[in-house]
C-alpha atoms as a PDB file:
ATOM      1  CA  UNK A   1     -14.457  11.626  10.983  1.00  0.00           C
ATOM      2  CA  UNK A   2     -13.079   8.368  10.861  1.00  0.00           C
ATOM      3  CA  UNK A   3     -11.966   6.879  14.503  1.00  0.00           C
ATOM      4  CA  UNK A   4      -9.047   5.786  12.449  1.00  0.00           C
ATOM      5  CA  UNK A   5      -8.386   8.857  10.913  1.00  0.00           C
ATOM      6  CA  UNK A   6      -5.916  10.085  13.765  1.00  0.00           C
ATOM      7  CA  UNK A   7      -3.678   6.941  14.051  1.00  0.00           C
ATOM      8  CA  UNK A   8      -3.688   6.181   9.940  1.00  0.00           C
ATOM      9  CA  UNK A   9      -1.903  10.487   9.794  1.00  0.00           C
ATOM     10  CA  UNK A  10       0.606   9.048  11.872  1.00  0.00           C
ATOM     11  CA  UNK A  11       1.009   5.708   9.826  1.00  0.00           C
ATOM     12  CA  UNK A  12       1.374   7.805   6.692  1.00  0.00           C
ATOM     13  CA  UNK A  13       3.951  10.371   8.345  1.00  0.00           C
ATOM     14  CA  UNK A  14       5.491   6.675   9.869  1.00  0.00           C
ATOM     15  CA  UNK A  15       5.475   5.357   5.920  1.00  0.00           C
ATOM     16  CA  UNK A  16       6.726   8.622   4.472  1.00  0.00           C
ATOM     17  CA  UNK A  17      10.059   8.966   6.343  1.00  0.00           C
ATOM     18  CA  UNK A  18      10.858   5.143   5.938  1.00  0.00           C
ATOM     19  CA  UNK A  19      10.790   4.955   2.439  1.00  0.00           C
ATOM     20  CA  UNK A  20      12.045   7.302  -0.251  1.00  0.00           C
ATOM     21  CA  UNK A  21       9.827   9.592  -1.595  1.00  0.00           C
ATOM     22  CA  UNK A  22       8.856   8.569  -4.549  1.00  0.00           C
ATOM     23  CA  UNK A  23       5.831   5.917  -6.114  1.00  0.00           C
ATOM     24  CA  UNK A  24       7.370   2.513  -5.584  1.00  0.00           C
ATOM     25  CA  UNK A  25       5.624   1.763  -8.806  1.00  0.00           C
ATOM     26  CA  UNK A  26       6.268   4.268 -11.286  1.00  0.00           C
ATOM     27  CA  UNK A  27       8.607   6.670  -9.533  1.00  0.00           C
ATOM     28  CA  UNK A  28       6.653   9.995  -9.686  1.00  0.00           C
ATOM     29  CA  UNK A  29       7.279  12.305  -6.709  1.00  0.00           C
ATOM     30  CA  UNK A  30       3.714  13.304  -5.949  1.00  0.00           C
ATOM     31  CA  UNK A  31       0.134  13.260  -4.717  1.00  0.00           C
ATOM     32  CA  UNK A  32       2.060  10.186  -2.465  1.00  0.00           C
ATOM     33  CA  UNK A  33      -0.427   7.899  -0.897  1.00  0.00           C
ATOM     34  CA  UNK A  34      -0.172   5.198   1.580  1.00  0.00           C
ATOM     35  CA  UNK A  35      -1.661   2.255  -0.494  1.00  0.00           C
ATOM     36  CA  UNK A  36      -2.893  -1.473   1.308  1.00  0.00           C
ATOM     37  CA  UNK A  37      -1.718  -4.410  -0.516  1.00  0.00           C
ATOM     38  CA  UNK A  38      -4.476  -6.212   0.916  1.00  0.00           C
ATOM     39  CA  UNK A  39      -7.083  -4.446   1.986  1.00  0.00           C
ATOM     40  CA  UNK A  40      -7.672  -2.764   5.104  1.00  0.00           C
ATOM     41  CA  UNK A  41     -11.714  -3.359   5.070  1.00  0.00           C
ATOM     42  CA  UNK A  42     -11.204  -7.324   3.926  1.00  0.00           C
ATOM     43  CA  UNK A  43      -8.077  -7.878   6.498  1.00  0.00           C
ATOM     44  CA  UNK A  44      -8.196  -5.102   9.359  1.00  0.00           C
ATOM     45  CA  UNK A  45      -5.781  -7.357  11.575  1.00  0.00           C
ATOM     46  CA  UNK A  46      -3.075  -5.847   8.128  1.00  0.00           C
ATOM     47  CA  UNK A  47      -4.197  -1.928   8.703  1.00  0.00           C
ATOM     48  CA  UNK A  48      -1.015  -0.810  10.042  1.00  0.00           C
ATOM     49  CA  UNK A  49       1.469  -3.802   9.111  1.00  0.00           C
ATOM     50  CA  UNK A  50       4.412  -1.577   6.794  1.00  0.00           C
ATOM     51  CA  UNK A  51       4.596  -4.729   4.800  1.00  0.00           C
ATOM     52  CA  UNK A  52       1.320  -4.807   3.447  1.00  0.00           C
ATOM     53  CA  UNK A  53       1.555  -1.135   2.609  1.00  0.00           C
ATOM     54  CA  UNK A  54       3.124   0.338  -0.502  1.00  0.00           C
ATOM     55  CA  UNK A  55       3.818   4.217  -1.384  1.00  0.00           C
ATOM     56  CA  UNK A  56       2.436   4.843  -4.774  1.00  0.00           C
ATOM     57  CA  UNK A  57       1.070   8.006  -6.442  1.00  0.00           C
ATOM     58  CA  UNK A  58      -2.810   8.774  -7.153  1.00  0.00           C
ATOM     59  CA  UNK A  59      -2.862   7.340 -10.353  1.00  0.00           C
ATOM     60  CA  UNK A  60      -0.951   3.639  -9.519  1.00  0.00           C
ATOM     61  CA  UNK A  61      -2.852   3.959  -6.545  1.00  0.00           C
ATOM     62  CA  UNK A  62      -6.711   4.314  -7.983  1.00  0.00           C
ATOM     63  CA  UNK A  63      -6.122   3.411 -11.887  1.00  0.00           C
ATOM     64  CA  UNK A  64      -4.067   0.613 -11.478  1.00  0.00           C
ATOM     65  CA  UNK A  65      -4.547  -0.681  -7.828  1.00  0.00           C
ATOM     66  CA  UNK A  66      -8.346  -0.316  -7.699  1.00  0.00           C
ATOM     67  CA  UNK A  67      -9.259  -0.451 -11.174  1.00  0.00           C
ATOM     68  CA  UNK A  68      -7.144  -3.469 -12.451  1.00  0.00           C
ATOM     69  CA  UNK A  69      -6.837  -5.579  -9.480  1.00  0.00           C
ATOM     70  CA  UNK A  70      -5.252  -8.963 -11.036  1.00  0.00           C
ATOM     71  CA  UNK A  71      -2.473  -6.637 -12.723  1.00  0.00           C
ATOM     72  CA  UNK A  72      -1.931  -4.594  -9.441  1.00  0.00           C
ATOM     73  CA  UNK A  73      -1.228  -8.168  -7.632  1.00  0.00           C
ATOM     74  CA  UNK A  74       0.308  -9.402 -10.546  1.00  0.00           C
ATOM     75  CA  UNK A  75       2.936  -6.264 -10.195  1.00  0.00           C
ATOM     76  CA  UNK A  76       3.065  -6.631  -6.290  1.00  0.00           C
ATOM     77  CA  UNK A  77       4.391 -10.309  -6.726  1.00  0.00           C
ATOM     78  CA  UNK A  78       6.959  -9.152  -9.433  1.00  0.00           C
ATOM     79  CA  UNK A  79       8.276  -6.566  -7.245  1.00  0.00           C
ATOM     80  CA  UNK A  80       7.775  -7.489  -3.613  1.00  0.00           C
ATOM     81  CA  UNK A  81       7.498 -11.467  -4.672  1.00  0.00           C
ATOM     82  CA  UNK A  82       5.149 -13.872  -3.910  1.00  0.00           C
ATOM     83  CA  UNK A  83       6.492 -14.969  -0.090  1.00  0.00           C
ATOM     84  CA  UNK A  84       5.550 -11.936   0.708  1.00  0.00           C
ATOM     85  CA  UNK A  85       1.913 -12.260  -0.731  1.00  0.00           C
ATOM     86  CA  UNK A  86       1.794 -15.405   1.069  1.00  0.00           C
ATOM     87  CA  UNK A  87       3.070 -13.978   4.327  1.00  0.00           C
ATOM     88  CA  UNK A  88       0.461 -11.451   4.567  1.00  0.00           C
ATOM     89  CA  UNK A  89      -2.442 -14.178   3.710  1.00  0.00           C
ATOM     90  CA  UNK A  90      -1.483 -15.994   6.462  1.00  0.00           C
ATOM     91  CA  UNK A  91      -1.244 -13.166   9.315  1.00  0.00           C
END
């Protein structure tokens, strides 16, 4: 058991009634995850900031987030734009 594992339930239940419930990416209405734009292991001080956070079904979330890295980021600064990329560099 993670000793994150208590506060990131409540992050995801904080993500899922913000945002509508769908993949931000593809639109699919399932297996929802709470996906880190940057990581959370590589930028913990970014673990629970909603802007570095996107909703986005199993497979956006593990095929194209963790397996294809460059286009995930190149998707995340066509949608969310680069600012915000730049934004969550500098926190």
């Amino acid at each position: 058991m993670s000793k994150f594992e208590k506060t990131d339930a409540l992050f995801r239940k904080v993500i899922l009634k913000e945002r509508p419930n769908a993949c931000e990416r593809c639109g699919i209405l399932r297996n929802l995850q709470v996906a880190h734009i940057l990581p959370k292991g590589s930028h913990p001080r970014l673990r629970y900031q909603r802007a570095n956070v996107l909703l986005l079904c199993f497979s956006c979330h593990f095929l194209v987030a963790h397996k294809s890295p460059l286009k995930f980021y190149e998707w995340i600064e066509s949608y969310k734009g680069k600012d915000l990329l730049d934004s969550l560099r500098i926190l």
